[in-house]
N, C-alpha and C. Protein backbone atom coordinates (compact mmCIF):
# COMPACT_ATOMS: atom_id res chain seq x y z
N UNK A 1 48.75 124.14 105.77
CA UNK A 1 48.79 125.27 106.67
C UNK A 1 48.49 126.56 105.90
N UNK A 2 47.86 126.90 106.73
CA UNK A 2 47.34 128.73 106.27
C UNK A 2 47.94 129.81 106.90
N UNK A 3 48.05 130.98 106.28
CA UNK A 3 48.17 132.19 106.70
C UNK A 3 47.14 132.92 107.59
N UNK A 4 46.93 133.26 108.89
CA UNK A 4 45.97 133.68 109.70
C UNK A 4 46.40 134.92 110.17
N UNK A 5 45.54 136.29 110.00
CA UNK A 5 45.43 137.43 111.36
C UNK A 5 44.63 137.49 112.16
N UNK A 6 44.77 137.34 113.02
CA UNK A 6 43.40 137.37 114.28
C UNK A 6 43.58 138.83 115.27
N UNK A 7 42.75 139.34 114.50
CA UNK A 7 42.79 140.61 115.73
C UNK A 7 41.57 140.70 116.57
N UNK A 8 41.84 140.69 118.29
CA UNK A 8 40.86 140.59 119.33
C UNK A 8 40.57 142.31 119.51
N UNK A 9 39.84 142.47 120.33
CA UNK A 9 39.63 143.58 121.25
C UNK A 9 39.27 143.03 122.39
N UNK A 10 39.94 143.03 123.26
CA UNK A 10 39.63 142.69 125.32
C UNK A 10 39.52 143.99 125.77
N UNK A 11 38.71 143.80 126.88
CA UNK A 11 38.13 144.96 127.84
C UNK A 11 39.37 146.01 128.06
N UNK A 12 38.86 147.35 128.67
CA UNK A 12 40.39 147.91 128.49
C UNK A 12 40.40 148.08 130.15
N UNK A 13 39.89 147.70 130.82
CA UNK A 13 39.96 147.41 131.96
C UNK A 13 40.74 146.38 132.88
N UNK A 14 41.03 145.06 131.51
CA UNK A 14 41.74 144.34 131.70
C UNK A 14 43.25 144.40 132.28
N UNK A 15 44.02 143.81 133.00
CA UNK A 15 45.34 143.92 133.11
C UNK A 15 46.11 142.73 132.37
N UNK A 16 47.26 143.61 132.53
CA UNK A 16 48.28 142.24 132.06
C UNK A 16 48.55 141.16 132.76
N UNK A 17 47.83 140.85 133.40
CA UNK A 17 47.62 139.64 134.45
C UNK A 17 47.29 138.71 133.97
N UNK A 18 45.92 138.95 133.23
CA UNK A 18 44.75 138.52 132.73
C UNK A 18 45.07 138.48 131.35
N UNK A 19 45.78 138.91 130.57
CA UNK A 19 45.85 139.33 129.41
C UNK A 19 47.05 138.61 128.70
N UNK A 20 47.91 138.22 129.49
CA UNK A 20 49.06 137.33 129.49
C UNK A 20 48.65 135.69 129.41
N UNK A 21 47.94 135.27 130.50
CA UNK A 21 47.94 133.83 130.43
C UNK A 21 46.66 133.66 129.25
N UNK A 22 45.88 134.77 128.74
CA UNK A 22 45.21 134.42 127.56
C UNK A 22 45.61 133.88 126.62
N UNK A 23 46.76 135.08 125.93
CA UNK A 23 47.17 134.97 125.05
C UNK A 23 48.22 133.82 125.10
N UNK A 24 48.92 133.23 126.43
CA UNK A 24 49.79 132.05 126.30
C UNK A 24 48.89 130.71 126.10
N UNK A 25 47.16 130.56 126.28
CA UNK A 25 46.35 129.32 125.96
C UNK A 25 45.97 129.73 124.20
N UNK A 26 46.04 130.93 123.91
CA UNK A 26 46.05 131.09 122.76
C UNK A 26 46.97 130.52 121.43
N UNK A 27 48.12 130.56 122.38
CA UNK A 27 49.86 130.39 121.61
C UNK A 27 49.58 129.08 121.63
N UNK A 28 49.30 128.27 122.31
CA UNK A 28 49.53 126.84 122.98
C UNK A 28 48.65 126.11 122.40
N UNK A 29 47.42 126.57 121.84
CA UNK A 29 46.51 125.97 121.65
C UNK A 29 46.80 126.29 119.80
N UNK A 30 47.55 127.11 119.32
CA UNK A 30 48.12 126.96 117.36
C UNK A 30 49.55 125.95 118.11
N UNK A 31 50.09 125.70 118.77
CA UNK A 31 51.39 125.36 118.39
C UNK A 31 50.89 123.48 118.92
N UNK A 32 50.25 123.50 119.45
CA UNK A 32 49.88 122.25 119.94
C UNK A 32 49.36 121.30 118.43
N UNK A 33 48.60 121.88 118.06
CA UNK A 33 47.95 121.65 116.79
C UNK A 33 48.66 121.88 115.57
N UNK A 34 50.17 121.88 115.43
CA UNK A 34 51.28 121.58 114.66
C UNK A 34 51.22 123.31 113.69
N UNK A 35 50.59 124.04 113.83
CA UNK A 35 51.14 125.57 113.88
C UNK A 35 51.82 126.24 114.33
N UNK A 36 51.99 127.78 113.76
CA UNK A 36 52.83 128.63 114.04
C UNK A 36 52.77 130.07 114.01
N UNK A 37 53.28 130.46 115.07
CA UNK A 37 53.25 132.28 115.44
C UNK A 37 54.12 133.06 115.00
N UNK A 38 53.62 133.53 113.72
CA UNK A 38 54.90 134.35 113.25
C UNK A 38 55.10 135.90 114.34
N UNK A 39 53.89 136.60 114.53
CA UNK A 39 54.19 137.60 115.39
C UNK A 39 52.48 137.97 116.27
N UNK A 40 53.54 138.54 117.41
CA UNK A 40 51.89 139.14 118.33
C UNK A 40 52.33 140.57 118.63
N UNK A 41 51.58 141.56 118.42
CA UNK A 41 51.93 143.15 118.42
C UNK A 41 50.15 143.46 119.64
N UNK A 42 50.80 144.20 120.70
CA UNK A 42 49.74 144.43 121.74
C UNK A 42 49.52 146.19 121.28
N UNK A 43 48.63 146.44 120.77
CA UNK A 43 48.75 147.55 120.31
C UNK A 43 47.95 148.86 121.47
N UNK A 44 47.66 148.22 122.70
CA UNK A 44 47.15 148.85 123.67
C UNK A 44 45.80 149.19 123.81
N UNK A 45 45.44 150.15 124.61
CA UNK A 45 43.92 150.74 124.65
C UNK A 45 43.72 151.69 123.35
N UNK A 46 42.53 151.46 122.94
CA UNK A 46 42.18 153.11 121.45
C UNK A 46 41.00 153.20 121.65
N UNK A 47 40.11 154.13 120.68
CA UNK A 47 39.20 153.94 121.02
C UNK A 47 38.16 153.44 119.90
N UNK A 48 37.07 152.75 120.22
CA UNK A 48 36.16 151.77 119.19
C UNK A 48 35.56 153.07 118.60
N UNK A 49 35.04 152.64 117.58
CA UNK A 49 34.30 152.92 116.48
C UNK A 49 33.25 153.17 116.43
N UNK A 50 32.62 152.09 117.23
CA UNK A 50 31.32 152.44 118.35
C UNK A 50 31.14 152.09 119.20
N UNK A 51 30.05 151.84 120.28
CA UNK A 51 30.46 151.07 121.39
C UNK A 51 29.86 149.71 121.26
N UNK A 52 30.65 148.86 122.37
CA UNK A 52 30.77 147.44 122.08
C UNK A 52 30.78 147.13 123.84
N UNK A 53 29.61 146.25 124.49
CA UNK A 53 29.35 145.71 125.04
C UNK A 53 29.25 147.06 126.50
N UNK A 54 28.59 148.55 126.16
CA UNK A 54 28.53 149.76 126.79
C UNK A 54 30.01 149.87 126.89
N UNK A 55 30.85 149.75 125.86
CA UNK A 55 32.27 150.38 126.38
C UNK A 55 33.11 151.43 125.16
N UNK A 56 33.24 152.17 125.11
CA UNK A 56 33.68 153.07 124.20
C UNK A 56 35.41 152.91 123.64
N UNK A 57 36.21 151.96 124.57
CA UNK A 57 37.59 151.79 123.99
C UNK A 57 38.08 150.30 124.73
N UNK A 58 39.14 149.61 123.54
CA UNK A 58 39.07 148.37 124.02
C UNK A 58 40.73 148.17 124.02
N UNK A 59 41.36 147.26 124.17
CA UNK A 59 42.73 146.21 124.21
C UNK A 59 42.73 145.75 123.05
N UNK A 60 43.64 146.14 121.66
CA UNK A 60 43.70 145.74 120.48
C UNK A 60 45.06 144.85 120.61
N UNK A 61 44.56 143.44 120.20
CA UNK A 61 45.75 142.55 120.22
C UNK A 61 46.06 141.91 118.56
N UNK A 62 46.79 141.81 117.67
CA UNK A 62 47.16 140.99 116.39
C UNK A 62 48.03 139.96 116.90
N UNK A 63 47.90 139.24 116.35
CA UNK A 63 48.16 137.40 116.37
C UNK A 63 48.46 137.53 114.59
N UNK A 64 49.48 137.32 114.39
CA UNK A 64 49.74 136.38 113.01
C UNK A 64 49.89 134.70 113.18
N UNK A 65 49.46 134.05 112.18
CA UNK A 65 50.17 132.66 112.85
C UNK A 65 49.63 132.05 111.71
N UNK A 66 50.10 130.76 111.31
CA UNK A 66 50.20 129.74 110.53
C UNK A 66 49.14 128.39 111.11
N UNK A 67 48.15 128.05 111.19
CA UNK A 67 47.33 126.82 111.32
C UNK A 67 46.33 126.26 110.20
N UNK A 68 45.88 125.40 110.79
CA UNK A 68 44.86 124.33 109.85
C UNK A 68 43.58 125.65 110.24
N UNK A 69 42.64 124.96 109.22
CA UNK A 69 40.82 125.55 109.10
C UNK A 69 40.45 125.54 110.29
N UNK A 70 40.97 124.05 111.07
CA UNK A 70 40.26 123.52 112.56
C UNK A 70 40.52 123.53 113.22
N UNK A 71 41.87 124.52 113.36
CA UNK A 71 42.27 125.17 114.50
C UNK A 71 41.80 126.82 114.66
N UNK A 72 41.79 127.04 113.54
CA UNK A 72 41.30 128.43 113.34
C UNK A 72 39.73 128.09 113.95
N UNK A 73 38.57 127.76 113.74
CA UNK A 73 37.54 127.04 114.34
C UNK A 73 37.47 126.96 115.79
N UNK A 74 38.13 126.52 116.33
CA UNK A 74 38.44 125.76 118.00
C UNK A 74 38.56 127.53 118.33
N UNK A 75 39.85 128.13 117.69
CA UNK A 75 40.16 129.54 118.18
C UNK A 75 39.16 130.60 118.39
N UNK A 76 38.57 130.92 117.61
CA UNK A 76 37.34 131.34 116.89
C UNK A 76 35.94 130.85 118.39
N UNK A 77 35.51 129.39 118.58
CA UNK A 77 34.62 129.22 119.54
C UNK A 77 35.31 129.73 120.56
N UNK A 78 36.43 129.39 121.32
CA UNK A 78 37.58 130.40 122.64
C UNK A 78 37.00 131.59 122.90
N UNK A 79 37.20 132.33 121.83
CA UNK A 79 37.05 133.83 121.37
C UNK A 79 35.71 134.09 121.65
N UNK A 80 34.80 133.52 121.26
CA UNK A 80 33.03 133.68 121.34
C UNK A 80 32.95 133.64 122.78
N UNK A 81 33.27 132.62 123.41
CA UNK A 81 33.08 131.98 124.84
C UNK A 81 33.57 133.04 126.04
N UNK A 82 34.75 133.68 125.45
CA UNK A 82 36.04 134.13 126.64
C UNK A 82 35.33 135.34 127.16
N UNK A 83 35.36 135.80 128.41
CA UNK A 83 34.54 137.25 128.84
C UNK A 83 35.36 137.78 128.73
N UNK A 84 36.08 138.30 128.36
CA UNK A 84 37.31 139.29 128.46
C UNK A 84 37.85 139.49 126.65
N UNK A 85 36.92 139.01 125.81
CA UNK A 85 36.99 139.54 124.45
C UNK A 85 35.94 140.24 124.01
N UNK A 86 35.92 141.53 123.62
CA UNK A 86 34.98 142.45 123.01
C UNK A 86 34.75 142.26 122.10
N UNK A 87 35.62 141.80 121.27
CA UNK A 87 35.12 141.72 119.66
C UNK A 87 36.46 140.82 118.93
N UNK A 88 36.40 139.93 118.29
CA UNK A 88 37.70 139.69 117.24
C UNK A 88 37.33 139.14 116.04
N UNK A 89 38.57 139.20 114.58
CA UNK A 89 37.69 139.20 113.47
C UNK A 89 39.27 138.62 112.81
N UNK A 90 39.04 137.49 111.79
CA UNK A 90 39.64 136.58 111.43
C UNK A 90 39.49 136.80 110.30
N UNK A 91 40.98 136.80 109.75
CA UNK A 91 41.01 137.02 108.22
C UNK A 91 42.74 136.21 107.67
N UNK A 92 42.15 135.50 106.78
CA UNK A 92 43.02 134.25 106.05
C UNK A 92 43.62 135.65 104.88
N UNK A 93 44.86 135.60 105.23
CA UNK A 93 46.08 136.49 104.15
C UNK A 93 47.02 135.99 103.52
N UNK A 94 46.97 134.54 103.63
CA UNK A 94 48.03 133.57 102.59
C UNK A 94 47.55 133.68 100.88
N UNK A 95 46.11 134.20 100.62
CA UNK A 95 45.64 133.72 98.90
C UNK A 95 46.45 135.70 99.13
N UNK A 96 46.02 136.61 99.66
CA UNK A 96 46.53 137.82 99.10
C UNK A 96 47.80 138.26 99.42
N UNK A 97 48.34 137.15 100.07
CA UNK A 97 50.19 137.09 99.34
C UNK A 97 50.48 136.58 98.66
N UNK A 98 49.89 135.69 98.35
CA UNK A 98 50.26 134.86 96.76
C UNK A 98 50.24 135.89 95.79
N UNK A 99 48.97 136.74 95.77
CA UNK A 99 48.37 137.58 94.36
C UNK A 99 49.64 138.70 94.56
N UNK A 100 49.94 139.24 95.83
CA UNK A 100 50.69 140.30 95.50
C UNK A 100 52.34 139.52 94.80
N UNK A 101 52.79 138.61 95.34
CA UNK A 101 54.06 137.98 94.66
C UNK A 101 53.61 137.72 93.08
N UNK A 102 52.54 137.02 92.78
CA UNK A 102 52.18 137.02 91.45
C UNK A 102 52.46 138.03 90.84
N UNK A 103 51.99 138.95 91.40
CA UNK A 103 51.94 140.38 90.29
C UNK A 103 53.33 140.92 90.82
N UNK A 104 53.70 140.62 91.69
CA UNK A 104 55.38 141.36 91.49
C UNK A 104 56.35 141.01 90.76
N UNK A 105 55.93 139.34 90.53
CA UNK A 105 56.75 138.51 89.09
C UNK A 105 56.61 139.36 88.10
N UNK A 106 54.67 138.95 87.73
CA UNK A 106 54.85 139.35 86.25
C UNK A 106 55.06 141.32 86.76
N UNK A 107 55.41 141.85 86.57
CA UNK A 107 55.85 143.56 87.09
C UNK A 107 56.99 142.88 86.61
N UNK A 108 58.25 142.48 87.13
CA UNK A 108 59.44 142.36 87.20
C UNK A 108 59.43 141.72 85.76
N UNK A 109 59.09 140.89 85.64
CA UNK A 109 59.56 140.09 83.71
C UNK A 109 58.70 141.01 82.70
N UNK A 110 57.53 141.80 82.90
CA UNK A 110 56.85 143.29 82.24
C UNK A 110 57.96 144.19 82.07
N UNK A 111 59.27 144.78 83.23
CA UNK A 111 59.87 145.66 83.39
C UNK A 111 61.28 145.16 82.49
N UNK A 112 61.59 143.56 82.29
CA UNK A 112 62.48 143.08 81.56
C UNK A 112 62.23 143.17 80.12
N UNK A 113 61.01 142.82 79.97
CA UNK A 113 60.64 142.77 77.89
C UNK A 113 60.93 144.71 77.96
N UNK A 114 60.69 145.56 78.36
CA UNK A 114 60.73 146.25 78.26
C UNK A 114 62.43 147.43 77.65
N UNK A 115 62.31 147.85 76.72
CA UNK A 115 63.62 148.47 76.15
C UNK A 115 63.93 149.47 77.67
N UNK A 116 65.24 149.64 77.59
CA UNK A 116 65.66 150.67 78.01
C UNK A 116 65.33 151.96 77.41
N UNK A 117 65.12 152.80 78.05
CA UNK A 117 64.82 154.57 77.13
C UNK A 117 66.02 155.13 77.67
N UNK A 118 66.62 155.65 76.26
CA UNK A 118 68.11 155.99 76.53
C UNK A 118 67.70 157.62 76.56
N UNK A 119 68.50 158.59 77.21
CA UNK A 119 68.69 159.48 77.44
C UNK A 119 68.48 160.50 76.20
N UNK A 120 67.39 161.19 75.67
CA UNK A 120 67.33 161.82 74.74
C UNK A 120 67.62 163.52 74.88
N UNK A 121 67.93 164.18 73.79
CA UNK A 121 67.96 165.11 73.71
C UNK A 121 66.83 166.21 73.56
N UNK A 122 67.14 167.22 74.09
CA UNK A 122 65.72 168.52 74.23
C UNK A 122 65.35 168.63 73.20
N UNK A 123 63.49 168.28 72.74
CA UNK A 123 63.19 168.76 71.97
C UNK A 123 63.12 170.40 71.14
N UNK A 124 63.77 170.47 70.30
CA UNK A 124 63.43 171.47 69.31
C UNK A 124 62.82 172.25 69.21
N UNK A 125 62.41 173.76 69.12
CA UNK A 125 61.74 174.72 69.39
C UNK A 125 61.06 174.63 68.13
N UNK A 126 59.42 174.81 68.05
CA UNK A 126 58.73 174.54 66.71
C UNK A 126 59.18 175.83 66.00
N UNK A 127 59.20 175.54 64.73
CA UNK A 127 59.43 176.43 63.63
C UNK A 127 57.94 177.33 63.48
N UNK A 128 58.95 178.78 62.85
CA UNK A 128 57.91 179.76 62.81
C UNK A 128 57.34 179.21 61.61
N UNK A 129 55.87 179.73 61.56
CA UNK A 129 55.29 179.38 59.76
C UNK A 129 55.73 180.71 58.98
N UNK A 130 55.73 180.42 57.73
CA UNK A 130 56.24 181.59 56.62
C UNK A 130 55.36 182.59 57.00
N UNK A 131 54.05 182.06 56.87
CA UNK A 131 52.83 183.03 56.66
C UNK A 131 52.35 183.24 58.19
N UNK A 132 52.48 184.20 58.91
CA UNK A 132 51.88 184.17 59.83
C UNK A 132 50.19 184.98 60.05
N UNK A 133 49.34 183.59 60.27
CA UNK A 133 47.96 184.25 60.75
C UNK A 133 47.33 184.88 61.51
N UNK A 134 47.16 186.41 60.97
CA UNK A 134 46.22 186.87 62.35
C UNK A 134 45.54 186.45 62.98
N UNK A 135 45.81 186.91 64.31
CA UNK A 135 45.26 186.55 65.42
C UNK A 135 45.40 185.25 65.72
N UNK A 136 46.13 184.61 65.12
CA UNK A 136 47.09 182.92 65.85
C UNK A 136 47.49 182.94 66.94
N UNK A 137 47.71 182.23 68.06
CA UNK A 137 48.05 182.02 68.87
C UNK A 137 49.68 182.28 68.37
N UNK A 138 50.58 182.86 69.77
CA UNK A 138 52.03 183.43 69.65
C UNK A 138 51.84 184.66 68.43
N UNK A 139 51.27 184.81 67.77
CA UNK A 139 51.25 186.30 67.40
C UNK A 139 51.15 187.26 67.93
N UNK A 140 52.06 188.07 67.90
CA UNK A 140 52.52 189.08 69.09
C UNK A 140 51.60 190.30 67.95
N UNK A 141 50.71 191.07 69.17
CA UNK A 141 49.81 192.24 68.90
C UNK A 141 50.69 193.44 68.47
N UNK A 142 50.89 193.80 66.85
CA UNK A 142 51.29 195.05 66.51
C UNK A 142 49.88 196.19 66.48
């Protein structure tokens, strides 16, 4: 099993009528196929980027979920097929949670070899030189 985000854009014309029993053949069709929905966030109407199928703003939906390659596939043709999707774009985020836990290990055992820096005292005001050179910097203009 993989890590999946699937974010759609549906018409913004759409209702929650329509928009409901989608997303429940959506649910049904990862959980059927021995996957899982960690979360769905309906993030409403916004507006596109450019326009997409003469429409200037769409229905932004995220799907997280857990399935096989060949369910992601099956989902993916749905999506192509469905009239009521403007656009959606599939991206596997299980290898770039691995890398970020990787590097939060090694961070954390980096931050262990590492000494403590104990609390030091204010450095010291530099000493005057015996000889002072004209026109040195901090030579005060007599």
């Amino acid at each position: 099993m993989r890590t999946y985000e699937e974010l759609f854009i549906v018409r913004p014309d759409a209702t929650d009528e329509e928009i409901d029993p989608f997303l429940e053949q959506f649910k049904q069709l990862i959980t059927a196929a021995g996957g899982a929905i960690e979360k769905v966030e309906k993030w409403g109407v916004r507006k596109l980027a450019y326009r997409v199928a003469k429409r200037e703003e769409g229905y932004y939906i995220l799907v997280v979920f857990n399935a096989s390659p060949a369910t992601v596939v099956e989902l993916e043709r749905r999506l192509r097929v469905a009239d009521l999707v403007l656009k959606f774009l599939t991206v596997r985020i299980d290898e770039k949670l691995k890398w970020l836990e990787k590097r939060k290990v090694a961070r954390e055992k980096r931050a262990r070899r590492k000494p403590a820096l104990a609390p030091s005292a204010p450095p010291a005001a530099p000493a005057a030189p015996e000889h002072a050179v004209p026109g040195a910097p901090g030579e005060a203009a007599k």
